[in-house]
C-alpha atoms as a PDB file:
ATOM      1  CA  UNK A   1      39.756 -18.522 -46.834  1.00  0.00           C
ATOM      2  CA  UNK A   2      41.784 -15.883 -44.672  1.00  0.00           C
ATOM      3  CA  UNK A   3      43.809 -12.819 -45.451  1.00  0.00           C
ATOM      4  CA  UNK A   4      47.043 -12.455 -43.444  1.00  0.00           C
ATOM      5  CA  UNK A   5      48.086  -9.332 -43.309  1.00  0.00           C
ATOM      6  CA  UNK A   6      51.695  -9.017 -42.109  1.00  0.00           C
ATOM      7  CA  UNK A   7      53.900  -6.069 -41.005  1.00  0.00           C
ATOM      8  CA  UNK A   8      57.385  -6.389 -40.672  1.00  0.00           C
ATOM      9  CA  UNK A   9      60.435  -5.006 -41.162  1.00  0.00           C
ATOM     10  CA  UNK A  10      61.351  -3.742 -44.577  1.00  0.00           C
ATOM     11  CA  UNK A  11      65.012  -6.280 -44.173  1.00  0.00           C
ATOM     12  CA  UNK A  12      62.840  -8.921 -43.729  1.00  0.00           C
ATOM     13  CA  UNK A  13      60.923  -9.113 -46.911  1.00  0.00           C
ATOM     14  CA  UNK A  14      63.307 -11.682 -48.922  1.00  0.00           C
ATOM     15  CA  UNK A  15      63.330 -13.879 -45.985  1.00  0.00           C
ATOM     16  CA  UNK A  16      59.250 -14.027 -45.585  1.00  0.00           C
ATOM     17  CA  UNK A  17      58.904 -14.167 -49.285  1.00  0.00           C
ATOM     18  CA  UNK A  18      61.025 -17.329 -49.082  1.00  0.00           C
ATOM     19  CA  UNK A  19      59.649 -18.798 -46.017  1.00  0.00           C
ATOM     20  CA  UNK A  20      55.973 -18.240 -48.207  1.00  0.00           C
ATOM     21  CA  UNK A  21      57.594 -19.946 -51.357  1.00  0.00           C
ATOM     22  CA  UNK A  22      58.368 -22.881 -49.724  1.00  0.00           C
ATOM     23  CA  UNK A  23      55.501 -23.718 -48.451  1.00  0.00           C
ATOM     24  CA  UNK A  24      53.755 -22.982 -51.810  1.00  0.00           C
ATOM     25  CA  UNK A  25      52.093 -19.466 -51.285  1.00  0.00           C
ATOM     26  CA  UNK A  26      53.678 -17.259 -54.300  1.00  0.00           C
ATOM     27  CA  UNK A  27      51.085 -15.028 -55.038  1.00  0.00           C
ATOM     28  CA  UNK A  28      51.326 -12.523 -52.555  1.00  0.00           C
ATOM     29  CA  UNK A  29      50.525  -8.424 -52.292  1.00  0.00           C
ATOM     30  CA  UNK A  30      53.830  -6.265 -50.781  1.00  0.00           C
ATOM     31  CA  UNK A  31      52.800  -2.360 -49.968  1.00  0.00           C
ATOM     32  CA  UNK A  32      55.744  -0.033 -48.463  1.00  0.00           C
ATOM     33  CA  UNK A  33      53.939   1.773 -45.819  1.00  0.00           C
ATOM     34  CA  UNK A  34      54.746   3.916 -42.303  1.00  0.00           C
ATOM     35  CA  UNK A  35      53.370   3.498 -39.230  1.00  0.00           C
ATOM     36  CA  UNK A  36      54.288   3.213 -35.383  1.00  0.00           C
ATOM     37  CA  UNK A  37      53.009   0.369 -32.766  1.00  0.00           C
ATOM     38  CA  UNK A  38      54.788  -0.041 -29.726  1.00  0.00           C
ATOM     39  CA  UNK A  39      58.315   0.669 -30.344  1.00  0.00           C
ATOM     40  CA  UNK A  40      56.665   4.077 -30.996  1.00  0.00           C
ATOM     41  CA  UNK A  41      59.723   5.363 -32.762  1.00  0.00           C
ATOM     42  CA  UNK A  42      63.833   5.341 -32.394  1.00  0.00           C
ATOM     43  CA  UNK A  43      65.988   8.387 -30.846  1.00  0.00           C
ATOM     44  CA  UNK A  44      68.971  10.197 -32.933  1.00  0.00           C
ATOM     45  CA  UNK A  45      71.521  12.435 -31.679  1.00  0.00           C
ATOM     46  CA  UNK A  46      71.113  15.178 -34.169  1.00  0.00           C
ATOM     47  CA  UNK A  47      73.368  17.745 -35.244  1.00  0.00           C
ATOM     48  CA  UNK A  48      74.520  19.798 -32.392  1.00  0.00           C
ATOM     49  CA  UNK A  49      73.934  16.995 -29.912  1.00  0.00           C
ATOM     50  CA  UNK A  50      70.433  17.688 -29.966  1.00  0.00           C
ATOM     51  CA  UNK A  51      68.024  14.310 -29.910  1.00  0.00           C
ATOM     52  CA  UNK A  52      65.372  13.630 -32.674  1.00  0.00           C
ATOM     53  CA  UNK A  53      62.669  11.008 -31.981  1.00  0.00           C
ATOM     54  CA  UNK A  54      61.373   9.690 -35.505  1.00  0.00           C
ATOM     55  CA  UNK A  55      58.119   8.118 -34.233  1.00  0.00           C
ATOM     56  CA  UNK A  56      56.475   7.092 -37.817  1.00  0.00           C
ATOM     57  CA  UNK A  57      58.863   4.171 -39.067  1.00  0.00           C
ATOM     58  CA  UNK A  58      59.148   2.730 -42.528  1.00  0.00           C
ATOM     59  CA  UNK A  59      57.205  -0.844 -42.700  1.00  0.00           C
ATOM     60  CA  UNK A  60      56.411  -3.486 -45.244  1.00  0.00           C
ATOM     61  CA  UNK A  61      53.035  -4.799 -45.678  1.00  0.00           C
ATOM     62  CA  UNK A  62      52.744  -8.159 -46.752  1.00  0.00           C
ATOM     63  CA  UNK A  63      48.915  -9.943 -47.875  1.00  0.00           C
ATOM     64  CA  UNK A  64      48.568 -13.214 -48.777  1.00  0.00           C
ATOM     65  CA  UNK A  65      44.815 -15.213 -48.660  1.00  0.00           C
ATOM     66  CA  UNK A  66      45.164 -18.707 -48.447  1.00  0.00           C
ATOM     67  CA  UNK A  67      42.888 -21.690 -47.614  1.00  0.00           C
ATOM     68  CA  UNK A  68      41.814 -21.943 -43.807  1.00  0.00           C
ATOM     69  CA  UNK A  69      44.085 -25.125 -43.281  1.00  0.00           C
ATOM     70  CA  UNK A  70      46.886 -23.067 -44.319  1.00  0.00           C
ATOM     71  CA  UNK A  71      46.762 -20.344 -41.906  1.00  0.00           C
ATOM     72  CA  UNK A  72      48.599 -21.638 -38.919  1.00  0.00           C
ATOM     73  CA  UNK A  73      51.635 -22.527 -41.106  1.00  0.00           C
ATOM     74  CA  UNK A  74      51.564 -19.536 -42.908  1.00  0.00           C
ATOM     75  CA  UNK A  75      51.763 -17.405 -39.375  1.00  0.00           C
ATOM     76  CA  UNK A  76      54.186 -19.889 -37.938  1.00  0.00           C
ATOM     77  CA  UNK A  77      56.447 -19.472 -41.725  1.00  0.00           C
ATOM     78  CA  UNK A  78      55.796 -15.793 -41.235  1.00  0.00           C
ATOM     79  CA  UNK A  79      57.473 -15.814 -37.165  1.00  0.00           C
ATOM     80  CA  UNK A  80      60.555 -17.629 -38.071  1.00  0.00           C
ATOM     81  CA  UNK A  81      61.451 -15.796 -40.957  1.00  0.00           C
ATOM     82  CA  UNK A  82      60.830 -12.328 -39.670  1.00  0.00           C
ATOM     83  CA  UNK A  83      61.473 -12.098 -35.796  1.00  0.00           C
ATOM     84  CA  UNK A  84      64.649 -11.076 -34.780  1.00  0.00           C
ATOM     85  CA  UNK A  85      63.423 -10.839 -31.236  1.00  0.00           C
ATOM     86  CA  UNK A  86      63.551  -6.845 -31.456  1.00  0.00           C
ATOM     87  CA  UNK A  87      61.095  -4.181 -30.751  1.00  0.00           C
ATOM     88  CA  UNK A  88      59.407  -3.577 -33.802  1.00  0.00           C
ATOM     89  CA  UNK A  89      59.173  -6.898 -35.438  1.00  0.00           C
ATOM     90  CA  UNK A  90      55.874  -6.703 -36.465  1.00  0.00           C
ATOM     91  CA  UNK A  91      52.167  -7.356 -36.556  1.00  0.00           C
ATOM     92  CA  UNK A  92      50.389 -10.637 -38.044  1.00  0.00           C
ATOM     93  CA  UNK A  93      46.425  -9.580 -38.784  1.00  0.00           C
ATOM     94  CA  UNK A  94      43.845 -12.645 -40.374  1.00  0.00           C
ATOM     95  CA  UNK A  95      40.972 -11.257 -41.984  1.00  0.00           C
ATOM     96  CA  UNK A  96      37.844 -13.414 -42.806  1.00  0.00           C
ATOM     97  CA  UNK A  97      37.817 -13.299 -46.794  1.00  0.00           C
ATOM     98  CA  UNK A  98      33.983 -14.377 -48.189  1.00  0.00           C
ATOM     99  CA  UNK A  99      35.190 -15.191 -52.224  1.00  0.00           C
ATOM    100  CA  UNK A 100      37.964 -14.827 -54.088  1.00  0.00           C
ATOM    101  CA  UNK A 101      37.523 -14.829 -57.936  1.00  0.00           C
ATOM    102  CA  UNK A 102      40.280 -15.525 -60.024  1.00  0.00           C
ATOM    103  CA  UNK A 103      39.724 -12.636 -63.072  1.00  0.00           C
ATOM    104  CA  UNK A 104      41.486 -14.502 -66.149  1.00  0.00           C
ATOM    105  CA  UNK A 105      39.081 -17.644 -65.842  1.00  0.00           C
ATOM    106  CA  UNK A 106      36.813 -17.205 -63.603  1.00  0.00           C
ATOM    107  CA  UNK A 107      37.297 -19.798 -60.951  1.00  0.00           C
ATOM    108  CA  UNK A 108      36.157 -19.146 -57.361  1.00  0.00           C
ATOM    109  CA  UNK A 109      37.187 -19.850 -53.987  1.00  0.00           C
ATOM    110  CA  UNK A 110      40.360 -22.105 -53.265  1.00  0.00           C
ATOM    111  CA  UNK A 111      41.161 -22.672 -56.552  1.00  0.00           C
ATOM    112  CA  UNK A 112      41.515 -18.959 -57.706  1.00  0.00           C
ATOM    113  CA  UNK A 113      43.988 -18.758 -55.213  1.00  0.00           C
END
């Protein structure tokens, strides 16, 4: 099993959740966080023509685990439905995940999934 972590833009979230629904991943984990990569920020004009650089942008976090045949699909799912070819599309992170233990019932590994 694998964890993909995946950071994208906030506008993006119905569109990833979709793109995860149809291939039959609904349980998933979504976290509003902040952070910077390489767009390191975006410019304003501020008031008075002066220029603010906001370098800590809002970001959604999305975690799903899912089976190691599913992880390629799950990236590839995860590229078409949140690239818009931009700057600051995003990060895709798989993390090695030992068990997973379903609470209500017990079952373990694939199947608590």
């Amino acid at each position: 099993m694998k964890k993909i972590e995946a950071i994208i833009r906030p506008e993006k979230l119905l569109d990833v959740k979709q793109a995860l629904d149809d291939l039959g991943f609904h349980g998933l984990t979504i976290t509003q966080v902040t952070g910077r990569g390489a767009q390191r920020g975006i410019v304003h004009q501020g008031r008075g023509g002066e220029t603010v650089t906001v370098d800590i942008l809002p970001k959604t976090k999305v975690e799903v685990v899912v089976p190691d045949t599913a992880v390629e699909r799950v990236i590839e799912a995860i590229i078409r439905s949140a690239r818009t070819g931009n700057i600051g599309d995003g990060k895709i992170f798989v993390i090695p995940v030992e068990e997973a233990v379903r609470v209500r019932t017990g079952e373990r590994g694939d199947v608590a999934i």
